[in-house]
C-alpha atoms as a PDB file:
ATOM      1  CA  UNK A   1     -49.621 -70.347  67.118  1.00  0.00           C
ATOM      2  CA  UNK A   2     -51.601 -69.545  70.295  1.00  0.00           C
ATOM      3  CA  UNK A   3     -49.253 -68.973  73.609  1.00  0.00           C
ATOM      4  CA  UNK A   4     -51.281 -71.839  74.748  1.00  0.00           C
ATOM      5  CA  UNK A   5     -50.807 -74.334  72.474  1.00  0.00           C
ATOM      6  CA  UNK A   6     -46.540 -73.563  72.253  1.00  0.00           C
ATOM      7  CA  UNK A   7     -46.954 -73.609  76.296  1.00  0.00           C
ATOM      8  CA  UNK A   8     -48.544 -77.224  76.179  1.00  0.00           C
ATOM      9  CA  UNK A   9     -45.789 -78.192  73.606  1.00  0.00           C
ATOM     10  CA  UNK A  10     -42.896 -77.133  75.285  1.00  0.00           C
ATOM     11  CA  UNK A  11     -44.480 -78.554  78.448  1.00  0.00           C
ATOM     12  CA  UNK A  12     -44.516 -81.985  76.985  1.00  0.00           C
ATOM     13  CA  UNK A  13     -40.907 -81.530  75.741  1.00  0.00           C
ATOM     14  CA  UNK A  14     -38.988 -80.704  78.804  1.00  0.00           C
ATOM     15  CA  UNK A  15     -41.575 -83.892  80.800  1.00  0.00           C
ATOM     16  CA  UNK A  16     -39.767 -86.236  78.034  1.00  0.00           C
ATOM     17  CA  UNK A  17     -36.748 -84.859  78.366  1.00  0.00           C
ATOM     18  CA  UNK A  18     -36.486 -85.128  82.284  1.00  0.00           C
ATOM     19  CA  UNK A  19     -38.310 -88.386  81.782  1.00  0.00           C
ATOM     20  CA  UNK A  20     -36.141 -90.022  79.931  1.00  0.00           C
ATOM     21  CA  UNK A  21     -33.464 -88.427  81.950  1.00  0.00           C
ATOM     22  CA  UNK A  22     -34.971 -89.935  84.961  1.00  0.00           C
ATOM     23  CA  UNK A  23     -35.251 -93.462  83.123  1.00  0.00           C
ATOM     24  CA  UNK A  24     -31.336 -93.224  82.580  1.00  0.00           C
ATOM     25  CA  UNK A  25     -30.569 -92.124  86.300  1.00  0.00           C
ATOM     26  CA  UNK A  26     -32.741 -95.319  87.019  1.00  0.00           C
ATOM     27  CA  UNK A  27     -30.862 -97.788  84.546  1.00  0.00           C
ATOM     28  CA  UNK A  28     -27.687 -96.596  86.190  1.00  0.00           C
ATOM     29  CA  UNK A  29     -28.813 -97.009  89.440  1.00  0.00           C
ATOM     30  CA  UNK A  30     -30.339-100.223  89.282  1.00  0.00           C
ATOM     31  CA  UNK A  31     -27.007-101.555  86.912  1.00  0.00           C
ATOM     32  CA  UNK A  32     -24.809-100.261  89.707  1.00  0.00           C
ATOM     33  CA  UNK A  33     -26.748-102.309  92.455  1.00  0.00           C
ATOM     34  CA  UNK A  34     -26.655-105.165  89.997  1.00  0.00           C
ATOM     35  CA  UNK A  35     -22.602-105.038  89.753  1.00  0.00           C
ATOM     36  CA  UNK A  36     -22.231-104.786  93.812  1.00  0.00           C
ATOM     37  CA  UNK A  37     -24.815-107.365  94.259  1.00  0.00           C
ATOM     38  CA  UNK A  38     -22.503-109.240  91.483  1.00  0.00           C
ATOM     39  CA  UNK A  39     -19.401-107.589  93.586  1.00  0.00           C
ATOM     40  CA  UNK A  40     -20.710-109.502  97.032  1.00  0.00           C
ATOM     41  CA  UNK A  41     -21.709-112.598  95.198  1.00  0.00           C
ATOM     42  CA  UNK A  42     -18.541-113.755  93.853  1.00  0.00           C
ATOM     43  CA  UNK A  43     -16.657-112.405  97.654  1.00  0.00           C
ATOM     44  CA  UNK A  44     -19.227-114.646  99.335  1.00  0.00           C
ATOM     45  CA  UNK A  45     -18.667-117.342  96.243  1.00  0.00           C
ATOM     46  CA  UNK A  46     -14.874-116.944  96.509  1.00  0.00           C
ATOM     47  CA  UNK A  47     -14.876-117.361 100.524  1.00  0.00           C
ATOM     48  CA  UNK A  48     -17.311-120.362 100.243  1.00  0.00           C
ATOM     49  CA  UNK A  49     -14.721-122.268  97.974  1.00  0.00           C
ATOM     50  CA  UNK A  50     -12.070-120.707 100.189  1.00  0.00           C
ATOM     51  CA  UNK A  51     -13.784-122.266 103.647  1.00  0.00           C
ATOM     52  CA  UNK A  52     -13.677-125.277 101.910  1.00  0.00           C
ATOM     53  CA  UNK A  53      -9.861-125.286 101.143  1.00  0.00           C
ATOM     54  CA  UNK A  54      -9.367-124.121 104.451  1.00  0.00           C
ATOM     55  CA  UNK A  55     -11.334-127.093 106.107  1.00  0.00           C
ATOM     56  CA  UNK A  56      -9.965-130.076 103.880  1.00  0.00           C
ATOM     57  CA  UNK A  57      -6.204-128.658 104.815  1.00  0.00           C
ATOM     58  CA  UNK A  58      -7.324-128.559 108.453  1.00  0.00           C
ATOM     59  CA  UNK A  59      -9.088-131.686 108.243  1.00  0.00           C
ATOM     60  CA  UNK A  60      -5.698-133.119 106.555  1.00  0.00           C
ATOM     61  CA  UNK A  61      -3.505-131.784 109.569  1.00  0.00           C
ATOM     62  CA  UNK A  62      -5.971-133.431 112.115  1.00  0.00           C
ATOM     63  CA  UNK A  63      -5.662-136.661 110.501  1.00  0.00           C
ATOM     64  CA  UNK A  64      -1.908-136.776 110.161  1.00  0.00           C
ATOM     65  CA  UNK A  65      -1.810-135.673 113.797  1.00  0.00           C
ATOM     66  CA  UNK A  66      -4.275-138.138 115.201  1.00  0.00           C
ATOM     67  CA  UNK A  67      -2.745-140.902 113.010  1.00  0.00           C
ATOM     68  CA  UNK A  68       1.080-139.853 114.439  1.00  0.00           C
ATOM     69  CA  UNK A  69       2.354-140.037 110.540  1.00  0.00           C
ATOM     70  CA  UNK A  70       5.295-137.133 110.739  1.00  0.00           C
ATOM     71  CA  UNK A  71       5.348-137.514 106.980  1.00  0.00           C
ATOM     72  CA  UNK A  72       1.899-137.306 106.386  1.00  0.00           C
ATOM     73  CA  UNK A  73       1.693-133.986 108.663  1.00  0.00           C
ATOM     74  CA  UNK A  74       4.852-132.465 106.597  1.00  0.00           C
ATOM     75  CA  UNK A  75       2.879-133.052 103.360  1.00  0.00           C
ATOM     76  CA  UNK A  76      -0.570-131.755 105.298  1.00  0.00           C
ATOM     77  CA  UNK A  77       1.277-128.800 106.728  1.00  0.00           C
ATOM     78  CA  UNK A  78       3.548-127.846 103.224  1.00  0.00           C
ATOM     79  CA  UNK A  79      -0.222-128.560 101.214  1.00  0.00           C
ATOM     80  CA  UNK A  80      -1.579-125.343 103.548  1.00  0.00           C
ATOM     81  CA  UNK A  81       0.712-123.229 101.327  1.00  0.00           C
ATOM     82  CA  UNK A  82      -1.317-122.742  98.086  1.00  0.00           C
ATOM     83  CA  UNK A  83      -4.590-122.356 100.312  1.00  0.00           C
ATOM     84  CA  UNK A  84      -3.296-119.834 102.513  1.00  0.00           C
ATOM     85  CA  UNK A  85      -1.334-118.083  99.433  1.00  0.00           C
ATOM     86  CA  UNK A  86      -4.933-117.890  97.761  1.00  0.00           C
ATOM     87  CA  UNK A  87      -6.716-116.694 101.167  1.00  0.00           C
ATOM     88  CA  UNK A  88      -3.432-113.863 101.402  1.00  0.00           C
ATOM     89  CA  UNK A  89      -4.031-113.227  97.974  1.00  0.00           C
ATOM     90  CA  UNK A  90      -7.791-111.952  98.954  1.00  0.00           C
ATOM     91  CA  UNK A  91      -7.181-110.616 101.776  1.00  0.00           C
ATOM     92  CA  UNK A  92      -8.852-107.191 101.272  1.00  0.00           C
ATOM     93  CA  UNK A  93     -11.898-109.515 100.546  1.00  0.00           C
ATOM     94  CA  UNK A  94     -11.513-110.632 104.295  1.00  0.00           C
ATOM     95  CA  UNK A  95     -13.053-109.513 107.022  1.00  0.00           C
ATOM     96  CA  UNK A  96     -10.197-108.086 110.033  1.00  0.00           C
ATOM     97  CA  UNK A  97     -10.939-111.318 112.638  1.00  0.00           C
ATOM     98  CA  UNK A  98     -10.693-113.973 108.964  1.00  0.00           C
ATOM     99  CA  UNK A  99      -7.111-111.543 107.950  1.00  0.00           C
ATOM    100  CA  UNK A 100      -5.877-111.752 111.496  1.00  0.00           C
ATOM    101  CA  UNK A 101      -6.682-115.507 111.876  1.00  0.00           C
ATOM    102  CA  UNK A 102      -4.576-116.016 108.163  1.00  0.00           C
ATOM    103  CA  UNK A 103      -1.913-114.346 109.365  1.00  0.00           C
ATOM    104  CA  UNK A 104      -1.277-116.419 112.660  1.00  0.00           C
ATOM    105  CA  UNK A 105      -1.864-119.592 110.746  1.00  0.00           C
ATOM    106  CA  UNK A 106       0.819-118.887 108.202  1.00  0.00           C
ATOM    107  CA  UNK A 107       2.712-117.778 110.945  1.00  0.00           C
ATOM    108  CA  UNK A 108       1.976-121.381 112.920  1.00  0.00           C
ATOM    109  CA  UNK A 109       2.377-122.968 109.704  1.00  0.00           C
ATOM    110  CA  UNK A 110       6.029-122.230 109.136  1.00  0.00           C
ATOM    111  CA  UNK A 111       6.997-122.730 112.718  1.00  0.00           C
ATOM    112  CA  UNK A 112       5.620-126.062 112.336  1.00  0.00           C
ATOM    113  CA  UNK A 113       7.237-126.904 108.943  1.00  0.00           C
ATOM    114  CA  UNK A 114      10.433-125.595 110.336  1.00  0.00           C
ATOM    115  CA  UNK A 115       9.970-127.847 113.301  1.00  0.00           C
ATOM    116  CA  UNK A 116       8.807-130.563 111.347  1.00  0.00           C
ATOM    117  CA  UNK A 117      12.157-130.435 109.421  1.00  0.00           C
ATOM    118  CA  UNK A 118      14.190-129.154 112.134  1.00  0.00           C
ATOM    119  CA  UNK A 119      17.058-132.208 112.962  1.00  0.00           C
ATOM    120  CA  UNK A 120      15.453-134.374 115.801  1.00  0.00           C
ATOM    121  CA  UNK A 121      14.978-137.903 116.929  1.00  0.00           C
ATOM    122  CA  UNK A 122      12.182-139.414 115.019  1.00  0.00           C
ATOM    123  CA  UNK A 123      10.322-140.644 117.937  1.00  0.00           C
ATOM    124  CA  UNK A 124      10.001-137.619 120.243  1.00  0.00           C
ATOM    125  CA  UNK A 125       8.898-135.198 117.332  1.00  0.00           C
ATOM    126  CA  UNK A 126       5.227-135.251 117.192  1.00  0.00           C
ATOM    127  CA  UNK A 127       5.672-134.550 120.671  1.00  0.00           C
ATOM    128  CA  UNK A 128       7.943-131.372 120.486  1.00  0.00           C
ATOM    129  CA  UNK A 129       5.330-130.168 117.858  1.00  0.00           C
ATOM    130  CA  UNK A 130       1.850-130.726 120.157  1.00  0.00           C
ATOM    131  CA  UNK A 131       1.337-127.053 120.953  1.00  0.00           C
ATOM    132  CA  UNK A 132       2.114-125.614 117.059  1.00  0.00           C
ATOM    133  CA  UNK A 133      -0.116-128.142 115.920  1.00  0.00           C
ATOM    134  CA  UNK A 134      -2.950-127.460 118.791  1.00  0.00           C
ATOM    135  CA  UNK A 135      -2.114-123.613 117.556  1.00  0.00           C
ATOM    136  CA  UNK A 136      -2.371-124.488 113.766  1.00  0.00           C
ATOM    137  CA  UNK A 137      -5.589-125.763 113.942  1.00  0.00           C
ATOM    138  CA  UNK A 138      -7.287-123.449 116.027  1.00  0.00           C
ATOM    139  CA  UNK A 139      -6.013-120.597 113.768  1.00  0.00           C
ATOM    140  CA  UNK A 140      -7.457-122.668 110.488  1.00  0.00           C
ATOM    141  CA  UNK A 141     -11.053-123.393 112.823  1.00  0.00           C
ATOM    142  CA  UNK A 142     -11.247-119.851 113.792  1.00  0.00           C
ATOM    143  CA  UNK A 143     -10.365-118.933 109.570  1.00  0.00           C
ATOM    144  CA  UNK A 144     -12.986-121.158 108.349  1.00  0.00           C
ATOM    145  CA  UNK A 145     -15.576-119.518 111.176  1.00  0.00           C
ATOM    146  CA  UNK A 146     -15.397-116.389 109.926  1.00  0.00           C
ATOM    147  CA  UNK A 147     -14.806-117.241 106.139  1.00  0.00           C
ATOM    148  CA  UNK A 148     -18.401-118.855 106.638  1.00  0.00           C
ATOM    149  CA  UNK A 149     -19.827-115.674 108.725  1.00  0.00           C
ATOM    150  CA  UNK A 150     -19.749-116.906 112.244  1.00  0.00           C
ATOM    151  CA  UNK A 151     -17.458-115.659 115.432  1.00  0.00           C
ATOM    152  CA  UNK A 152     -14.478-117.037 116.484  1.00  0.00           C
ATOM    153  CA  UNK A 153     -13.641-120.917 116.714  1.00  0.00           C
ATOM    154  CA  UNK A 154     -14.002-123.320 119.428  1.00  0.00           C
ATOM    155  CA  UNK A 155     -11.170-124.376 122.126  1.00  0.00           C
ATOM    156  CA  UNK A 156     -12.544-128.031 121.472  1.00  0.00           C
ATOM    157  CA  UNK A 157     -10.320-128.735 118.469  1.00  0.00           C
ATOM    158  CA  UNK A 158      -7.191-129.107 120.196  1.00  0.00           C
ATOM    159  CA  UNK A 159      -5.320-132.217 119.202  1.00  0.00           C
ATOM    160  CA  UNK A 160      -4.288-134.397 121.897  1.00  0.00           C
ATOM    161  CA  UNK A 161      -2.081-137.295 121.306  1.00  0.00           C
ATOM    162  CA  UNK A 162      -3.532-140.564 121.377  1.00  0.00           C
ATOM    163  CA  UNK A 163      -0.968-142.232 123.693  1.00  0.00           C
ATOM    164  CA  UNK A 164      -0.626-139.511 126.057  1.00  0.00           C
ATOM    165  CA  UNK A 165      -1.665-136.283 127.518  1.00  0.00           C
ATOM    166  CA  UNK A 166       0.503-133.423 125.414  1.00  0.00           C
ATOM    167  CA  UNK A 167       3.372-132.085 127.070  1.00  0.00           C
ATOM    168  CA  UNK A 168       4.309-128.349 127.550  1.00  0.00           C
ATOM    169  CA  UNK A 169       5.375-127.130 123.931  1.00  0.00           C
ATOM    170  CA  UNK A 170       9.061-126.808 122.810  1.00  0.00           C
ATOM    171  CA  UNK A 171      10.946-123.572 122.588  1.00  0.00           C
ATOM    172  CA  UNK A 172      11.098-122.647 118.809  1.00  0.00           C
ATOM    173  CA  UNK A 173      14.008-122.445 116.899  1.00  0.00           C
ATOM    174  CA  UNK A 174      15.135-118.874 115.650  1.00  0.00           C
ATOM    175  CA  UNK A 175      13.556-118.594 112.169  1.00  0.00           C
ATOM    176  CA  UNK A 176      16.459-116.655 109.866  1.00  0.00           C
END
């Protein structure tokens, strides 16, 4: 055979070759963008359903505060527990301002339960508890803010108590 005609074969050969190689390197590429586009669909998926826990518990702890129902905020405030153990359970899903704001309102959250449970006169708890709960629900608004991708939370969501302006907070009781 003619040096040209083994030159144009073996030509063709190695173009297939690094063609087809270069078809794989693009599969690969293109299935690896696929799985992190996949990746930061289900994190955004997963905080969506998460911002939603996170505002029906908040919206459950406003209510029982603005109604004054002590046991209606105890079951509000113990119902944050399997949302929050979800949102701790993702955590390295979470942005730093969304983990920091999870860990003060799990923090809040058992201060308040253990003040909620803590012996007292009926009538003057809800107003021992006005700063936790203030502190509770700006935690969960400034959660659900950056769960959905904005800044921090507004200073607007502050309960106040219906009757009368909120007094200074209580000192809290030594957690064991």
């Amino acid at each position: 055979m003619p040096k040209t005609a083994v030159g144009i074969i073996a030509a063709t050969l190695v173009a297939a070759v690094l063609g087809v190689a270069g078809v794989s390197t693009a599969v690969a590429q293109t299935s690896n963008s696929t799985q992190s586009e996949s990746a930061q669909s289900k994190s955004t998926q997963s905080n969506s359903a998460l911002a939603q826990q996170v505002q029906q518990g908040r919206d459950r702890v406003a209510a029982a505060w603005q109604a004054q129902d002590v046991t209606a905020l105890r079951t509000a405030v113990s119902e944050l527990n399997p949302m929050l153990a979800a949102a701790h359970g993702d955590r390295n899903a979470l942005s730093p301002a969304a983990a920091m704001y999870l860990g003060r309102a799990e923090q809040q959250r058992d201060q308040l339960a253990t003040a909620l449970y803590a012996p007292q006169p009926r009538s003057g708890i809800l107003d021992s508890v006005t700063g936790l709960v203030s502190g509770l629900l700006d935690s969960l608004s400034n959660l659900l803010s950056n769960l959905l991708g904005g800044g921090g939370g507004d200073s607007s969501t502050k309960p106040t108590s219906p009757t009368s302006p909120p007094p200074a907070p209580a000192p809290m009781p030594a957690t064991a």
